[in-house]
N, C-alpha and C. Protein backbone atom coordinates (compact mmCIF):
# COMPACT_ATOMS: atom_id res chain seq x y z
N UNK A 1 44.30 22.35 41.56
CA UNK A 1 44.01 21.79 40.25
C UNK A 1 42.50 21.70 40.04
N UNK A 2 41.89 22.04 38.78
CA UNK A 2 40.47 22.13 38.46
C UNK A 2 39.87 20.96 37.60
N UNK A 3 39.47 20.23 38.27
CA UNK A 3 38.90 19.23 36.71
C UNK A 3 38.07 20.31 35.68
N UNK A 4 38.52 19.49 34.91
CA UNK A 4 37.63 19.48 33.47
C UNK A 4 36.12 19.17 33.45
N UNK A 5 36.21 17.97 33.81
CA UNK A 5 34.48 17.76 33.72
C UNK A 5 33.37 18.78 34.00
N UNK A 6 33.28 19.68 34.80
CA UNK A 6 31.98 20.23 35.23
C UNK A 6 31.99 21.60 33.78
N UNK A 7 33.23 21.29 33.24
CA UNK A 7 33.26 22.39 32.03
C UNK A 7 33.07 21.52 30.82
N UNK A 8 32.73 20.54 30.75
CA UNK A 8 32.15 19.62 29.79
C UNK A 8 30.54 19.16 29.99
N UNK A 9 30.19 19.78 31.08
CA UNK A 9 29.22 18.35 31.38
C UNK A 9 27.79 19.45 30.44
N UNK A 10 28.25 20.55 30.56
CA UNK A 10 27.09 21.38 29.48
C UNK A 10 26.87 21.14 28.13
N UNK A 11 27.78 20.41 27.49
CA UNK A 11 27.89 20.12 26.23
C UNK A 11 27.02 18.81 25.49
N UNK A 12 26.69 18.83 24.29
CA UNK A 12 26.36 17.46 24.17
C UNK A 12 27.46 16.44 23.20
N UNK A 13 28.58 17.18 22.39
CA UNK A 13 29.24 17.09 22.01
C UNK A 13 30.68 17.50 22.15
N UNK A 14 31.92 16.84 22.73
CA UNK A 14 33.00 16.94 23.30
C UNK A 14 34.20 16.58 22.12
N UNK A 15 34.99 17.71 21.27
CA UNK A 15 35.80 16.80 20.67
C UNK A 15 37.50 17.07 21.02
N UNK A 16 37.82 15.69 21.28
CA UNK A 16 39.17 15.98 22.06
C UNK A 16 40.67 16.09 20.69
N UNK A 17 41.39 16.97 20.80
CA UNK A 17 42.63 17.05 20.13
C UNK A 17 43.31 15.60 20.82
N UNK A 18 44.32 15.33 20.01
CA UNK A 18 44.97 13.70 20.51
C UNK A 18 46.38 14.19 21.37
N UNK A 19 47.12 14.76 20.33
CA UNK A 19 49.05 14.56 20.50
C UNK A 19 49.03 16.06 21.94
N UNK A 20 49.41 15.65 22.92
CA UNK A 20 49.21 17.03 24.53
C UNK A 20 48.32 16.54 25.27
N UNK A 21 47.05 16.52 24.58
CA UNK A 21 45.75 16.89 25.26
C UNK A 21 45.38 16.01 25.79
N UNK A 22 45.12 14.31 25.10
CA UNK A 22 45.00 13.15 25.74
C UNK A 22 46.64 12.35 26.26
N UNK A 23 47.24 12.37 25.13
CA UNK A 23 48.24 11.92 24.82
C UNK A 23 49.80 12.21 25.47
N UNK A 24 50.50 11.68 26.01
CA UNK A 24 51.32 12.43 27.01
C UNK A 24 52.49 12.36 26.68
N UNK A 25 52.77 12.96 25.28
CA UNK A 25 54.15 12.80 24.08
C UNK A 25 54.96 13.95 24.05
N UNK A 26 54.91 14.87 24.59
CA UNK A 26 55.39 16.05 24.74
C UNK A 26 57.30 15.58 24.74
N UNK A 27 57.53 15.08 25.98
CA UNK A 27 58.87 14.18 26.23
C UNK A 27 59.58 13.67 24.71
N UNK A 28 58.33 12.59 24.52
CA UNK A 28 58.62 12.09 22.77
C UNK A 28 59.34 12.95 21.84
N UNK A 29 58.00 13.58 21.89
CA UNK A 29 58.32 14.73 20.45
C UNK A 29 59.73 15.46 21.08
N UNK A 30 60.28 16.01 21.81
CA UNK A 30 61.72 16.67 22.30
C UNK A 30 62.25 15.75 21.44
N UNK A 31 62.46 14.74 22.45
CA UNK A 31 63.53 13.56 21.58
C UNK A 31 63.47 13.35 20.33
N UNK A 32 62.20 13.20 19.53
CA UNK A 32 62.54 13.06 18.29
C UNK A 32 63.06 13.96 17.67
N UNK A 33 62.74 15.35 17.23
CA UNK A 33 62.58 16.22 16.80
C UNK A 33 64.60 16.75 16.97
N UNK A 34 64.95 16.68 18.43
CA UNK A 34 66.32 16.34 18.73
C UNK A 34 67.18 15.68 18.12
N UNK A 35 66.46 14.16 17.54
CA UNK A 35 67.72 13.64 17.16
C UNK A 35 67.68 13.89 15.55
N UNK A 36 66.91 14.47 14.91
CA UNK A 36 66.70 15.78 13.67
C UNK A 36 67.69 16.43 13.58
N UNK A 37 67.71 17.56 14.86
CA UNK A 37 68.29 18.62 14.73
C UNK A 37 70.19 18.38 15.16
N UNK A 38 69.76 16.94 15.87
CA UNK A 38 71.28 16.62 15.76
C UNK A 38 71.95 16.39 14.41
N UNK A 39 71.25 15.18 13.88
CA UNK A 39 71.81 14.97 12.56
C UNK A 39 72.36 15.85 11.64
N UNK A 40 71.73 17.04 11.50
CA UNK A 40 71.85 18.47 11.14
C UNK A 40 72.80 19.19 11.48
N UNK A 41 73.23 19.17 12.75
CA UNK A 41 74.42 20.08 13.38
C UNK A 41 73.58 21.06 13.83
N UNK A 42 71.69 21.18 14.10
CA UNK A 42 71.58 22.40 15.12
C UNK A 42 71.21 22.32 16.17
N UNK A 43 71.36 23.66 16.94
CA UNK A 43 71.44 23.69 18.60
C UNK A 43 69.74 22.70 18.86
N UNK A 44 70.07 21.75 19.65
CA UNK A 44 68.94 21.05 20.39
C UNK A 44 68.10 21.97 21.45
N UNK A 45 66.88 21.35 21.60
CA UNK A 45 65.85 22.26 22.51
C UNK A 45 65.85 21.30 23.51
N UNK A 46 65.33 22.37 24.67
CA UNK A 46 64.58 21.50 26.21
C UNK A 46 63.35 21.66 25.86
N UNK A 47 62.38 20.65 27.03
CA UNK A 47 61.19 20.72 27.09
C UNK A 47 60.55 22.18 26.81
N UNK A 48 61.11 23.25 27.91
CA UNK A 48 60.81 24.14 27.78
C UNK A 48 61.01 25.24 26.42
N UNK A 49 62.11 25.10 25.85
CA UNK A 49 62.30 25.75 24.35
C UNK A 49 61.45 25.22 23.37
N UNK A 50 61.55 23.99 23.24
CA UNK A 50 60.11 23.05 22.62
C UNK A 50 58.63 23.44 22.38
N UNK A 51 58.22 23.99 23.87
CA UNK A 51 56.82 24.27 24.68
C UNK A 51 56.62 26.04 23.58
N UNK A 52 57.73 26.79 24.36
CA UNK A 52 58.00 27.99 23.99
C UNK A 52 57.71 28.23 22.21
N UNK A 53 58.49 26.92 21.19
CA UNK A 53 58.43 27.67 20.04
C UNK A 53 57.66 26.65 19.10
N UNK A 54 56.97 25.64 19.55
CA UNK A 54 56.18 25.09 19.39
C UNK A 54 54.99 25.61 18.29
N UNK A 55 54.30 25.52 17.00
CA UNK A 55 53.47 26.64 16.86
C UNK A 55 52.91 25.62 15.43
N UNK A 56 51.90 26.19 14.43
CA UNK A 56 51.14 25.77 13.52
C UNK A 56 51.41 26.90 12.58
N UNK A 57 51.59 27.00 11.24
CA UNK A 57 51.94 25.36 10.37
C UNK A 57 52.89 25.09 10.64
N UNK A 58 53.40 23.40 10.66
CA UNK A 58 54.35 22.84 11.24
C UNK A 58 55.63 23.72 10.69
N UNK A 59 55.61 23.86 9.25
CA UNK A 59 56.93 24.45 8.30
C UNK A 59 57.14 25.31 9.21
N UNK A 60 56.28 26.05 9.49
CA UNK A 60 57.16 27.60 10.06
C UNK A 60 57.81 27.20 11.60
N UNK A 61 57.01 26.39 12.05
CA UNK A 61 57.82 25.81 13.40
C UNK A 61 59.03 25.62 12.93
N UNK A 62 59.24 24.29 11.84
CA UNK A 62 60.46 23.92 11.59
C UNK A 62 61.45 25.07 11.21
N UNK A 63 60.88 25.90 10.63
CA UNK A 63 62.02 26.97 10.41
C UNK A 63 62.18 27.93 11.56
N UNK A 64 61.16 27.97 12.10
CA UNK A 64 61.96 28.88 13.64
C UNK A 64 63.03 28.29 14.32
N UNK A 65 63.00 26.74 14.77
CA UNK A 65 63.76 26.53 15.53
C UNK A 65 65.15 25.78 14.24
N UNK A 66 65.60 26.49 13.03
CA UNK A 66 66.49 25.88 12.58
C UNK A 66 66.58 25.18 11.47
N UNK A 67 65.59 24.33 11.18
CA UNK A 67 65.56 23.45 9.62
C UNK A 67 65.82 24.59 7.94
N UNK A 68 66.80 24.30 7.41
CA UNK A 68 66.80 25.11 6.53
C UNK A 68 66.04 24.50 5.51
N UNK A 69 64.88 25.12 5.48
CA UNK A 69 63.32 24.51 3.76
C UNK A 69 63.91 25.23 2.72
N UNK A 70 64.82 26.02 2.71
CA UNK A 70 65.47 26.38 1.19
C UNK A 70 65.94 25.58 0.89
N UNK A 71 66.91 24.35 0.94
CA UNK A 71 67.87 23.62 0.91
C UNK A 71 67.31 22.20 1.24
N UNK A 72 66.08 21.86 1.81
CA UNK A 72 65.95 20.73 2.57
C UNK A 72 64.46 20.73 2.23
N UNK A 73 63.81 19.45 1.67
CA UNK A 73 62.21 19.54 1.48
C UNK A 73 61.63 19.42 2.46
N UNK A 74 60.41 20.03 2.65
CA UNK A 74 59.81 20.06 3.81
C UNK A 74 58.95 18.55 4.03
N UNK A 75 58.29 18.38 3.39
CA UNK A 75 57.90 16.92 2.78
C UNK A 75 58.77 15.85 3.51
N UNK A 76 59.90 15.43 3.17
CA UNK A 76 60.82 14.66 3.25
C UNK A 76 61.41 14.51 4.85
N UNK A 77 61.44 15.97 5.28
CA UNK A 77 61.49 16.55 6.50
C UNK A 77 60.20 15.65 7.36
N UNK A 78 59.06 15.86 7.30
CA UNK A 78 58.04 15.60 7.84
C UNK A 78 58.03 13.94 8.22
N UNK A 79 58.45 13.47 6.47
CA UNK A 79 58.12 11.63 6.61
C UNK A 79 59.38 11.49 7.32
N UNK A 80 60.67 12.17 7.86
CA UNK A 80 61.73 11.49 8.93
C UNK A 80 61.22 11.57 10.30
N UNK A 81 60.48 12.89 10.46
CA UNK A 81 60.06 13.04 11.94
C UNK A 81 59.01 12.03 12.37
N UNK A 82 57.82 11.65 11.40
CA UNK A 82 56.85 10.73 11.97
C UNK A 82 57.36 9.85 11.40
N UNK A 83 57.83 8.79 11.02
CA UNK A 83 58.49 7.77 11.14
C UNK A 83 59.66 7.16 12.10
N UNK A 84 60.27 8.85 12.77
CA UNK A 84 61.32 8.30 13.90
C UNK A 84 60.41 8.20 14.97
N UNK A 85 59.25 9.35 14.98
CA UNK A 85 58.52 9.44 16.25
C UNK A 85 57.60 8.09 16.47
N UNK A 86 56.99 7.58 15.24
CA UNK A 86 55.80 6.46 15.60
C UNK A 86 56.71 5.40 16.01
N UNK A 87 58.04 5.20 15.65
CA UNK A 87 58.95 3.86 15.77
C UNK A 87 58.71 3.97 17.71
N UNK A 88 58.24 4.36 18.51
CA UNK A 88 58.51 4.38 20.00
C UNK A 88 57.30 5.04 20.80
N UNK A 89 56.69 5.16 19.57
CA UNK A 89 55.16 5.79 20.24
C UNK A 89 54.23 5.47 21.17
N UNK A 90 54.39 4.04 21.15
CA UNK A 90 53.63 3.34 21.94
C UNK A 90 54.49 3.37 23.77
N UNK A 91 55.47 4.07 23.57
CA UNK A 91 56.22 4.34 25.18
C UNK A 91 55.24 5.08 25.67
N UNK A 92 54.60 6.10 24.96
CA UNK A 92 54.15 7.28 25.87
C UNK A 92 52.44 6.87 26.38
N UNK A 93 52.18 7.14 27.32
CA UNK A 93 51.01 7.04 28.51
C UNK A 93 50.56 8.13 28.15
N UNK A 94 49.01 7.70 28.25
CA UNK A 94 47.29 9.01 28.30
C UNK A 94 48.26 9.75 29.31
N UNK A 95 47.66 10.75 29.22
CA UNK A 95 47.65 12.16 30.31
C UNK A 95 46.87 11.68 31.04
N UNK A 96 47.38 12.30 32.89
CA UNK A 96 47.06 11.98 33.71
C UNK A 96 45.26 11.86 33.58
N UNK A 97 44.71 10.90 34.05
CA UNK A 97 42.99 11.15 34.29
C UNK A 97 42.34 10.99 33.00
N UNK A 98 43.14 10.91 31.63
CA UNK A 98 42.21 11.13 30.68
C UNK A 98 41.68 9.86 30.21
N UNK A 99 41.84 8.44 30.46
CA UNK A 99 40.30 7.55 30.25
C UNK A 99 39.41 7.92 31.12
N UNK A 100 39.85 8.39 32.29
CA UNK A 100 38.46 7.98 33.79
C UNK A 100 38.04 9.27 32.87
N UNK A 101 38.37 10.34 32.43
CA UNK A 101 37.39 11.89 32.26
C UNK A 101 36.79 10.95 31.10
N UNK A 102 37.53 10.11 30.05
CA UNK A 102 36.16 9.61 29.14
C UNK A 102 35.58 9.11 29.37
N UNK A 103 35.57 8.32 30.35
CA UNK A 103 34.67 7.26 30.87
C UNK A 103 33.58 7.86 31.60
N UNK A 104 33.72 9.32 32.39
CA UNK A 104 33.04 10.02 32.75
C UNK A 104 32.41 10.88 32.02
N UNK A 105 32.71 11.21 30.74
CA UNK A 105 31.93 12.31 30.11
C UNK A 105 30.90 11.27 29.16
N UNK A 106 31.43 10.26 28.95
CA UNK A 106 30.57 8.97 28.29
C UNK A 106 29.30 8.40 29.24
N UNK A 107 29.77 8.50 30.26
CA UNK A 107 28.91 8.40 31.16
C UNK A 107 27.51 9.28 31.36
N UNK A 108 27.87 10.48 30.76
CA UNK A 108 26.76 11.27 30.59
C UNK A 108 26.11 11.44 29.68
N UNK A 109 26.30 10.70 28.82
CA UNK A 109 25.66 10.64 27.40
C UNK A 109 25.84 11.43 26.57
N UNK A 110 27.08 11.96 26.66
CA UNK A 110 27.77 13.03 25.70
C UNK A 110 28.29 12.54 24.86
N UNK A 111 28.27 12.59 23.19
CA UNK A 111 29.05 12.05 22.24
C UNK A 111 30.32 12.66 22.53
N UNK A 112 31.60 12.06 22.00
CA UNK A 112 32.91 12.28 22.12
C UNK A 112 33.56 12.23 20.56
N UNK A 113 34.75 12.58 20.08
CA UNK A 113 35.40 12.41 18.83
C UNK A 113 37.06 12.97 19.42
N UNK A 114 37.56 12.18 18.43
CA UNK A 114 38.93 12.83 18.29
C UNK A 114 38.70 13.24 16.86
N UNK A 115 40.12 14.88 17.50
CA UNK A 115 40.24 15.72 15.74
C UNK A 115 41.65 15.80 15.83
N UNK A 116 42.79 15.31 15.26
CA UNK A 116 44.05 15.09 14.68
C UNK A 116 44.64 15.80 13.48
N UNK A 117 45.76 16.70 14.21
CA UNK A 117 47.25 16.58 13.17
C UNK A 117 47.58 15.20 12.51
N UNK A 118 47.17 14.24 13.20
CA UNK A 118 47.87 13.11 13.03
C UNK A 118 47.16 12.41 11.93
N UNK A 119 48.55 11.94 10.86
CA UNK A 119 47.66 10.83 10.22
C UNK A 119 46.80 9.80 10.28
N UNK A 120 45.33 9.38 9.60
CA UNK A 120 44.92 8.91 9.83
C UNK A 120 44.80 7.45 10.88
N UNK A 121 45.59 6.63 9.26
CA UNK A 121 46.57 5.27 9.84
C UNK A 121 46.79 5.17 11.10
N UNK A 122 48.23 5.96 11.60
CA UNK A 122 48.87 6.97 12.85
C UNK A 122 47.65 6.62 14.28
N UNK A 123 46.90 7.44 13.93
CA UNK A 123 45.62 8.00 14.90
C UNK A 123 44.93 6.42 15.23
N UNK A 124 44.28 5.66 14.45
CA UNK A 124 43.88 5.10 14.59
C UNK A 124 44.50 3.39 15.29
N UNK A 125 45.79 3.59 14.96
CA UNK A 125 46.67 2.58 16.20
C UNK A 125 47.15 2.81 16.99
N UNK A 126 46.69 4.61 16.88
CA UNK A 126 47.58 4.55 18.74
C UNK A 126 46.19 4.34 19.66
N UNK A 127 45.22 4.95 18.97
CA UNK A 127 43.52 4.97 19.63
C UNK A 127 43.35 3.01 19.96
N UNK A 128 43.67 2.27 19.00
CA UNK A 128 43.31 1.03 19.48
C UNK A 128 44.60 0.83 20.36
N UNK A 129 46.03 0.96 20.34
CA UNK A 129 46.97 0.46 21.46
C UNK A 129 46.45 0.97 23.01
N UNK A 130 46.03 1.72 23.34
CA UNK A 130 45.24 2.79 24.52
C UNK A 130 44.00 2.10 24.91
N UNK A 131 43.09 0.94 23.88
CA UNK A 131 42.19 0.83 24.05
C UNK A 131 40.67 1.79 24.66
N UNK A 132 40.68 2.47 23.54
CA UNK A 132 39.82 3.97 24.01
C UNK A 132 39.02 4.10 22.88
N UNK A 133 38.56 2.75 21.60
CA UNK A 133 37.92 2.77 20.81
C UNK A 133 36.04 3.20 20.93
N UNK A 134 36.21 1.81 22.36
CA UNK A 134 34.65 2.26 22.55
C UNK A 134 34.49 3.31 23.70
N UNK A 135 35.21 3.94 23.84
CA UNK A 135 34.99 5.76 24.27
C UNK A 135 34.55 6.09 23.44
N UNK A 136 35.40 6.34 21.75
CA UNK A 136 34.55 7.47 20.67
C UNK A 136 33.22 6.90 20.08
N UNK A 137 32.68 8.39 19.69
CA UNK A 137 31.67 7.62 18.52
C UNK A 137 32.85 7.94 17.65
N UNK A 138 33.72 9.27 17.25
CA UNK A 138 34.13 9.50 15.59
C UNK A 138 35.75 9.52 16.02
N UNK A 139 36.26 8.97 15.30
CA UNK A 139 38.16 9.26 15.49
C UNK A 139 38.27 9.96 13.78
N UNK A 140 39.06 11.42 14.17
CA UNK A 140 39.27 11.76 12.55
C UNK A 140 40.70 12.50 13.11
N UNK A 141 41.25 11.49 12.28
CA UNK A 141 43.03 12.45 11.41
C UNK A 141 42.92 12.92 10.06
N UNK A 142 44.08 13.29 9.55
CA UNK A 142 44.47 13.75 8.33
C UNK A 142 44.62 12.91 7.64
N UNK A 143 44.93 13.23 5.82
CA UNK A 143 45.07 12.01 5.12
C UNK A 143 46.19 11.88 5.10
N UNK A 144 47.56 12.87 5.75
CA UNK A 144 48.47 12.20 5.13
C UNK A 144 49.82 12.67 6.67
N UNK A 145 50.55 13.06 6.25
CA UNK A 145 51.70 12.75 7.40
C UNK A 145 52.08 14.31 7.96
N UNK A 146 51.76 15.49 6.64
CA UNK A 146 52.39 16.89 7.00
C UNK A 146 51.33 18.03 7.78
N UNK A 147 51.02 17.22 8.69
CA UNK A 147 50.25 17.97 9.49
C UNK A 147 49.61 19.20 9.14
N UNK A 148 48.92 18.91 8.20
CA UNK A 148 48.21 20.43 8.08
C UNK A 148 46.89 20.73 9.18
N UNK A 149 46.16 22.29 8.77
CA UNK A 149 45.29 22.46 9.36
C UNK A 149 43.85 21.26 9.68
N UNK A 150 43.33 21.33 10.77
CA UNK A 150 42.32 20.04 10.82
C UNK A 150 40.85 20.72 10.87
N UNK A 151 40.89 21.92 9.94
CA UNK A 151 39.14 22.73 9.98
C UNK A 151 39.29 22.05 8.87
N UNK A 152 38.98 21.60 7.83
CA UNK A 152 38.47 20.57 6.51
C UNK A 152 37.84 19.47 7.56
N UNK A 153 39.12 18.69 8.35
CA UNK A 153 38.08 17.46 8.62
C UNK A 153 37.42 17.82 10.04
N UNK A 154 37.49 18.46 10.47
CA UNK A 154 36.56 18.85 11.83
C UNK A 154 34.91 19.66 11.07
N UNK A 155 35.31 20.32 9.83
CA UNK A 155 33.83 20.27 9.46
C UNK A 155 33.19 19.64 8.59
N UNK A 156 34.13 18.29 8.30
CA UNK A 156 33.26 16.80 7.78
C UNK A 156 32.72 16.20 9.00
N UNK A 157 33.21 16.36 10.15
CA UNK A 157 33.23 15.71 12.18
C UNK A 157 31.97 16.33 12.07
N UNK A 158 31.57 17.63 11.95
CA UNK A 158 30.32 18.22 11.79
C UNK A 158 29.02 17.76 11.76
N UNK A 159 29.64 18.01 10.37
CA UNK A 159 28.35 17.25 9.04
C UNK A 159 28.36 16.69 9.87
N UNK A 160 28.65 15.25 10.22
CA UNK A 160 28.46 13.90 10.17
C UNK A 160 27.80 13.44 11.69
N UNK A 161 28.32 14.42 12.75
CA UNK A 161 27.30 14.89 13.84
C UNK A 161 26.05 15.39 13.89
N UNK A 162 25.92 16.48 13.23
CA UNK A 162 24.75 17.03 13.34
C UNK A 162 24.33 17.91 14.38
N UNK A 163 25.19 17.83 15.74
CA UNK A 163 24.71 18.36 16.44
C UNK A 163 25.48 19.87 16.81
N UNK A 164 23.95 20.49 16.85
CA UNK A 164 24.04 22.06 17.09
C UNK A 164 25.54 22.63 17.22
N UNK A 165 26.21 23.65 16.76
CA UNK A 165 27.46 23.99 17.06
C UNK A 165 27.62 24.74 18.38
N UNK A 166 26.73 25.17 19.01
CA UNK A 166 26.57 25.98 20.23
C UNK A 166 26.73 24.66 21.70
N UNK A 167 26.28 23.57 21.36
CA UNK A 167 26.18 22.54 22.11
C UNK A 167 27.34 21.73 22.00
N UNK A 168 28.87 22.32 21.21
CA UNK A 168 29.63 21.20 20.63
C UNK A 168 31.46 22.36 21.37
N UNK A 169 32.47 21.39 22.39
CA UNK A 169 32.71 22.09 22.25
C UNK A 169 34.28 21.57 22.01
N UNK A 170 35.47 22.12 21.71
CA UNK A 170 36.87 21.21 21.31
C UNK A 170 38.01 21.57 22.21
N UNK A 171 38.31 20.63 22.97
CA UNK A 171 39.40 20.50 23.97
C UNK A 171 40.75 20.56 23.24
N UNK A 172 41.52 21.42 23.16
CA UNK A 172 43.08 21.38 23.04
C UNK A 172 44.10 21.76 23.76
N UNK A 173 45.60 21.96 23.20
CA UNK A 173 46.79 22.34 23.50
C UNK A 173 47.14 23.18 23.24
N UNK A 174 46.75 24.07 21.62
CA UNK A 174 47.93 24.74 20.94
C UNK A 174 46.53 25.79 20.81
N UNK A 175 47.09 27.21 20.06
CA UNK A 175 47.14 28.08 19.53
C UNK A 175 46.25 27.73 18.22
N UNK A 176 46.78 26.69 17.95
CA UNK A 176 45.73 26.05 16.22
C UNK A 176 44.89 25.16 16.38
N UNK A 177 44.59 24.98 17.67
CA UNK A 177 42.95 24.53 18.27
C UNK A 177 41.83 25.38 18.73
N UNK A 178 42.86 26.53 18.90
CA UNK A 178 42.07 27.55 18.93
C UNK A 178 41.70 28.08 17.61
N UNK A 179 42.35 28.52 16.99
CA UNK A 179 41.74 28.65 15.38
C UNK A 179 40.89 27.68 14.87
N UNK A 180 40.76 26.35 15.14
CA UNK A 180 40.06 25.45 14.66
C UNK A 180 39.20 25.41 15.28
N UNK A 181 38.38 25.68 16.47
CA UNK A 181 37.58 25.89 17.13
C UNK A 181 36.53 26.80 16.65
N UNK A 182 37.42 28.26 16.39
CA UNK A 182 37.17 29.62 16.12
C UNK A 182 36.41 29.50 14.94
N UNK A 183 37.12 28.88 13.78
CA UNK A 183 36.74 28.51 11.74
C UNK A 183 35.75 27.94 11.90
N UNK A 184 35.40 26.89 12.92
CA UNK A 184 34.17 25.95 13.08
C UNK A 184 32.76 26.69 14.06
N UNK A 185 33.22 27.51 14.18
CA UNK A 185 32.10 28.23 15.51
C UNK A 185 31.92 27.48 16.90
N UNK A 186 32.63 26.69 17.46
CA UNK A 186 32.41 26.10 18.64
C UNK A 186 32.94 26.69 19.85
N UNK A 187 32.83 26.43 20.42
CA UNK A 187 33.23 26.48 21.93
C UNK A 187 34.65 26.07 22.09
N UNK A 188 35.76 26.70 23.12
CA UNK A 188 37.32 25.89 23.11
C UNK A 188 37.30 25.75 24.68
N UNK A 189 38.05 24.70 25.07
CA UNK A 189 38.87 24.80 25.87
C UNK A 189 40.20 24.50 25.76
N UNK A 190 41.10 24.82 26.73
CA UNK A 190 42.65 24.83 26.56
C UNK A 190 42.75 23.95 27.59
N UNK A 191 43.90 23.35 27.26
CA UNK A 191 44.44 22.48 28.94
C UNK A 191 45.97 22.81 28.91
N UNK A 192 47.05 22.77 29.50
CA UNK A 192 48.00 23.92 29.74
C UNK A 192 49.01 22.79 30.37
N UNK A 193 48.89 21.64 30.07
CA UNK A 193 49.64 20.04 30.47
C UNK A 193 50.20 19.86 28.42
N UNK A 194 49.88 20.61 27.58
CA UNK A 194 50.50 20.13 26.51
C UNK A 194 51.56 20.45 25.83
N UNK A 195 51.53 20.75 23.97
CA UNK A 195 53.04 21.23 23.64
C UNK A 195 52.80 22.81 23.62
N UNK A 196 52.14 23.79 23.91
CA UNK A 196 52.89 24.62 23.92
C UNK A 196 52.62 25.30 25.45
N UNK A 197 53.35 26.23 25.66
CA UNK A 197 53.32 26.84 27.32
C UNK A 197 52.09 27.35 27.67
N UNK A 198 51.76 27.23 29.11
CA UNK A 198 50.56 27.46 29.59
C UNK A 198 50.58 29.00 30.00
N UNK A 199 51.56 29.84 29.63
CA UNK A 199 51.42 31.44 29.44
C UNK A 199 50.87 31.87 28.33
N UNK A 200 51.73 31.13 27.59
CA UNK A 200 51.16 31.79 25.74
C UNK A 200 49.22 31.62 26.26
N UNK A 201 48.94 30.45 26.30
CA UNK A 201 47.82 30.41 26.31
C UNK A 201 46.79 30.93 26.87
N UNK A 202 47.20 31.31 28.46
CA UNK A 202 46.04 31.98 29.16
C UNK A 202 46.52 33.60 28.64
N UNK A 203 47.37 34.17 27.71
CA UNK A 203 46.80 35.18 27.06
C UNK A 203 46.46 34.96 25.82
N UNK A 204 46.04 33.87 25.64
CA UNK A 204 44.84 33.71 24.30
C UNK A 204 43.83 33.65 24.91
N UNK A 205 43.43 32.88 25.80
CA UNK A 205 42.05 32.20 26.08
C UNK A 205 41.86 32.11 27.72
N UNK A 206 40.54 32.48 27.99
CA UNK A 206 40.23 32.76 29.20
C UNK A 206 39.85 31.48 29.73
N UNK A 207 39.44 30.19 29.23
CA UNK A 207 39.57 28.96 29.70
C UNK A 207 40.63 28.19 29.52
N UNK A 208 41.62 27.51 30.58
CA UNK A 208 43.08 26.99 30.18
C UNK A 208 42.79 26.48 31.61
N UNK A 209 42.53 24.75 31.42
CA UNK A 209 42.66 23.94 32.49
C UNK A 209 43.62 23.24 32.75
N UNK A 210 44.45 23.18 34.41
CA UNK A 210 45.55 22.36 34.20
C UNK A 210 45.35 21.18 35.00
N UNK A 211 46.47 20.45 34.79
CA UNK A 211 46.09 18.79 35.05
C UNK A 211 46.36 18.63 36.28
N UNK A 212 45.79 17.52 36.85
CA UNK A 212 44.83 15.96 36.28
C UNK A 212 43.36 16.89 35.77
N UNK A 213 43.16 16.02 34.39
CA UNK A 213 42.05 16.36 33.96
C UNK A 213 40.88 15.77 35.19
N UNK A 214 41.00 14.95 36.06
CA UNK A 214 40.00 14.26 36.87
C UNK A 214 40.86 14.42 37.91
């Protein structure tokens, strides 16, 4: 296993994705998303089918694995899943190592941020239940619940940094952290402990660290 840190410690700016990457909901999200596709009458996923079809924009996820959006609003769809999922959210535990890696990359005088799928609201009580407030300087989610893309607010995270994009770089899970990385000009890393499989990824990306982050 490789820590993370010595692939951070070049940076002066670190911004971490939340839901995989810090966050250790993977389990969660099955179950919720499950008792969806029960209600429905369709075939349920394992961790691993989950991992496998997992993907960005959420809609098209939902329609790979089953949700019919002809017939069913996607909208409506969205406010059942994060409302079943936040009702139990607070079960799920940081990923292995990930306060001591903030506590360590803080330690170096590296600014930190979270960049979120997750609604704002959302983001900001699971960040205070974790107590990991005074880790960040910036916590940024979305404004609203349907997970869209997070390059709008990762290049308000920007602005509002200032610092150099070459010096800045964004830790994720998925495939659409990599695009968000990519839209913003920064630097990525992958970690291969989140929701989607750690194959897909090391043939995207030649950095894909696996856990304990420390």
């Amino acid at each position: 296993m490789t820590s993370i840190l010595p692939h951070l410690a070049e940076y002066k700016h670190v911004i971490w994705d939340w839901n995989g990457t810090l966050l250790q909901d993977i389990d969660h999200a099955v179950r919720t998303v499950n008792t969806l596709l029960e209600r429905r009458n369709i075939p349920l996923l394992t961790t691993a089918s989950y991992k496998k079809n997992f993907h960005f924009p959420i809609k098209s996820y939902y329609q790979t694995i089953g949700f019919d959006l002809e017939n069913e609003s996607f909208e409506m769809l969205c406010e059942e899943f994060v409302d079943l999922f936040m009702k139990d959210i607070y079960s799920c535990s940081l990923v292995p190592g990930a306060k001591s890696i903030l506590q360590e990359v803080k330690n170096l005088g590296i600014k930190q941020s979270i960049l979120s799928a997750s609604d704002q609201h959302s983001l900001d009580s699971m960040i205070d239940h974790h107590q990991l407030r005074s880790h960040l300087d910036h916590v940024f989610g979305i404004a609203d619940k349907f997970a869209a893309s997070k390059v709008y607010r990762g290049k308000e995270l920007l602005e509002l940094c200032q610092i150099p994009l070459k010096d800045t770089v964004l830790v994720g899970d998925t495939d659409h952290d990599m695009e968000v990385a990519h839209s913003l000009g920064i630097e990525l890393i992958l970690v291969a402990h989140g929701h989607q499989e750690a194959e897909k990824l090391q043939r995207l990306h030649s950095r894909v660290i696996e856990i304990p982050l420390l």
